[in-house]
Protein backbone atom coordinates (compact mmCIF):
# COMPACT_ATOMS: atom_id res chain seq x y z
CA UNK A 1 3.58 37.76 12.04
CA UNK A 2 5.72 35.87 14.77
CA UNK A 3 5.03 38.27 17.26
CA UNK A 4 1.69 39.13 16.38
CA UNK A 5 0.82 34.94 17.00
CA UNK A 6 3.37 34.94 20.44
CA UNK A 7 1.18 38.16 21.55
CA UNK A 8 -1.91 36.22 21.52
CA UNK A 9 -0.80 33.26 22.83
CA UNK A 10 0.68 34.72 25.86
CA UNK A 11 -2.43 36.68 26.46
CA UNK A 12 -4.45 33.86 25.75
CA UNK A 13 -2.39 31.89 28.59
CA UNK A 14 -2.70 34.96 30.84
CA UNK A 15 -6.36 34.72 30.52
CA UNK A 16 -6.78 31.28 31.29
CA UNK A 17 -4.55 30.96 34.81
CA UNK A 18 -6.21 34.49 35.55
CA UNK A 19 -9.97 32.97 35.20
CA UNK A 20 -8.93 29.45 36.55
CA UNK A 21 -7.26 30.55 39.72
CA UNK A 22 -9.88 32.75 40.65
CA UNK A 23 -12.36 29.54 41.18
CA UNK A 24 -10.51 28.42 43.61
CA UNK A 25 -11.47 30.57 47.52
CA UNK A 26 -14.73 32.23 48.44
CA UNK A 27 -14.64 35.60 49.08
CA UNK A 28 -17.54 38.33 49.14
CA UNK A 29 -17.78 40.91 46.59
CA UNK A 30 -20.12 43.34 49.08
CA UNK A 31 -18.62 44.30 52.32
CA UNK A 32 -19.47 42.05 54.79
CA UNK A 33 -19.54 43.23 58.48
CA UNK A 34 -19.95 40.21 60.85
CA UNK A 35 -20.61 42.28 63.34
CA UNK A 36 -23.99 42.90 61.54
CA UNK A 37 -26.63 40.09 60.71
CA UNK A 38 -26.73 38.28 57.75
CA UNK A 39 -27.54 35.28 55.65
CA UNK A 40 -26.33 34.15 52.14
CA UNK A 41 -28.84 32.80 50.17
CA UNK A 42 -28.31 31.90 46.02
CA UNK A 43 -24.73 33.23 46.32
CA UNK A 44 -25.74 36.54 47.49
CA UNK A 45 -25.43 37.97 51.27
CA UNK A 46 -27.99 39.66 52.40
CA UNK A 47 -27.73 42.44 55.78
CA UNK A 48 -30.30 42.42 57.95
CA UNK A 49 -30.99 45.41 60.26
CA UNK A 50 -34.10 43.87 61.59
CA UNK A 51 -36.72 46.23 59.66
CA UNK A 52 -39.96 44.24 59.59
CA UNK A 53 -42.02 43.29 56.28
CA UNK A 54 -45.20 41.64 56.44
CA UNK A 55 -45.55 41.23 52.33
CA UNK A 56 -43.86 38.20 51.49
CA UNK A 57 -44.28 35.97 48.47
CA UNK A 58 -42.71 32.23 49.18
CA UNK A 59 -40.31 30.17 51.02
CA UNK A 60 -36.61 30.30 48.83
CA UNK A 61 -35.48 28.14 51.83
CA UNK A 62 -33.56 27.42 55.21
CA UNK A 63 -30.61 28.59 56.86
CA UNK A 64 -28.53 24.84 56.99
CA UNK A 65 -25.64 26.52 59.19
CA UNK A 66 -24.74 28.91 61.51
CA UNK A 67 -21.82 30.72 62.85
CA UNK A 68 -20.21 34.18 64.07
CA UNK A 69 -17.11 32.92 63.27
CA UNK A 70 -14.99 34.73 60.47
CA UNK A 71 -12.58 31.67 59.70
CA UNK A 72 -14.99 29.07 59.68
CA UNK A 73 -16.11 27.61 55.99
CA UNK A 74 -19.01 26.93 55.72
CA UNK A 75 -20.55 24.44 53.19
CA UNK A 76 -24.07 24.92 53.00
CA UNK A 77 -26.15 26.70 50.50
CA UNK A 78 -27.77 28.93 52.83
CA UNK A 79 -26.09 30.13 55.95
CA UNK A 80 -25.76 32.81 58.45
CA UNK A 81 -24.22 34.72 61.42
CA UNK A 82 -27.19 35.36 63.25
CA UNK A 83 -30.24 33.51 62.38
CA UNK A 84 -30.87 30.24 63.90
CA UNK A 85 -30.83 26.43 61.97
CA UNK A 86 -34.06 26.09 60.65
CA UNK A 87 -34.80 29.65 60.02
CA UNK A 88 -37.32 30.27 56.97
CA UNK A 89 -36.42 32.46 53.94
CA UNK A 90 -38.45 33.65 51.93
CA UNK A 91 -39.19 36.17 48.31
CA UNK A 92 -40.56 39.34 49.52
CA UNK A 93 -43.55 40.51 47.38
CA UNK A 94 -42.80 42.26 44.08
CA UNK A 95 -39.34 42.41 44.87
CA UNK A 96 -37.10 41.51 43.34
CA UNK A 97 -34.24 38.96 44.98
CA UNK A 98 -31.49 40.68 44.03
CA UNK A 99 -32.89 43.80 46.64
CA UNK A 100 -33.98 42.16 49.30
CA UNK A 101 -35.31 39.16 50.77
CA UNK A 102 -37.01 37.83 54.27
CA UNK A 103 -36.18 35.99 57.20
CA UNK A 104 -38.91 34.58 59.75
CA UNK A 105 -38.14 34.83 63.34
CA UNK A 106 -40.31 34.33 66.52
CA UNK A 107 -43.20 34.91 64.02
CA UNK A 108 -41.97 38.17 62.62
CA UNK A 109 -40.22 38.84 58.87
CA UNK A 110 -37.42 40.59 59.10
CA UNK A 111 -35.95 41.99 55.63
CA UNK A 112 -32.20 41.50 54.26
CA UNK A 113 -31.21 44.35 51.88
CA UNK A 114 -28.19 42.53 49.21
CA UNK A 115 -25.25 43.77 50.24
CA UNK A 116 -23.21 41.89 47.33
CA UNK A 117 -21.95 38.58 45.46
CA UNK A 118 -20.86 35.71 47.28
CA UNK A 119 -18.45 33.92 44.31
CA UNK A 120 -15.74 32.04 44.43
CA UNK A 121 -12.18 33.23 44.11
């Protein structure tokens, strides 16, 4: 019975520092290439290979920071390495956003396949 208890309780402790010290960096799940464009919207990056859409749905929001940087942190909600401050996102129509979404540039909507999870770790 001793052991059976001291099993779970050192698997319950494994558990916990295991879940609680992977909150602690960001790190993507998908592979991203910043040599390639992308933003991170919602937790989720997004690669854009500047394929036009003209369907879109409505505005999910802005990119709040840029860079091409791979060591800088950002600490907006929606960023990128390419598109500009300012730069409209949007839903694209009946699509889903966990496929794709849009970005608007010089009046044109560029689609961003999901390339993966943005989470912390």
């Amino acid at each position: 019975m001793k052991k059976i208890f001291l099993v779970l309780v050192t698997a319950l402790l494994i558990i916990t520092v295991v879940g609680c010290s992977s909150a602690t960096k960001k790190q993507y799940v998908g592979s991203p290439d910043w040599t390639s464009r992308f933003i991170v919207w919602d937790g989720k990056l997004y690669s854009f290979d500047l394929k036009t859409t003209a369907e879109i749905e409505k505005e999910l929001g802005t990119v709040e920071e840029i860079s091409n940087e791979k060591s800088h942190k950002f600490t907006s909600d929606v960023y990128s390495n390419h598109f500009e401050v300012g730069t409209k996102v949007y839903k694209v129509r009946n699509v889903e956003t966990d496929v794709a979404i849009a970005a608007e540039l010089d009046g044109f909507f560029y689609e961003g396949k999901y390339a993966g999870d943005y989470v912390e770790k």
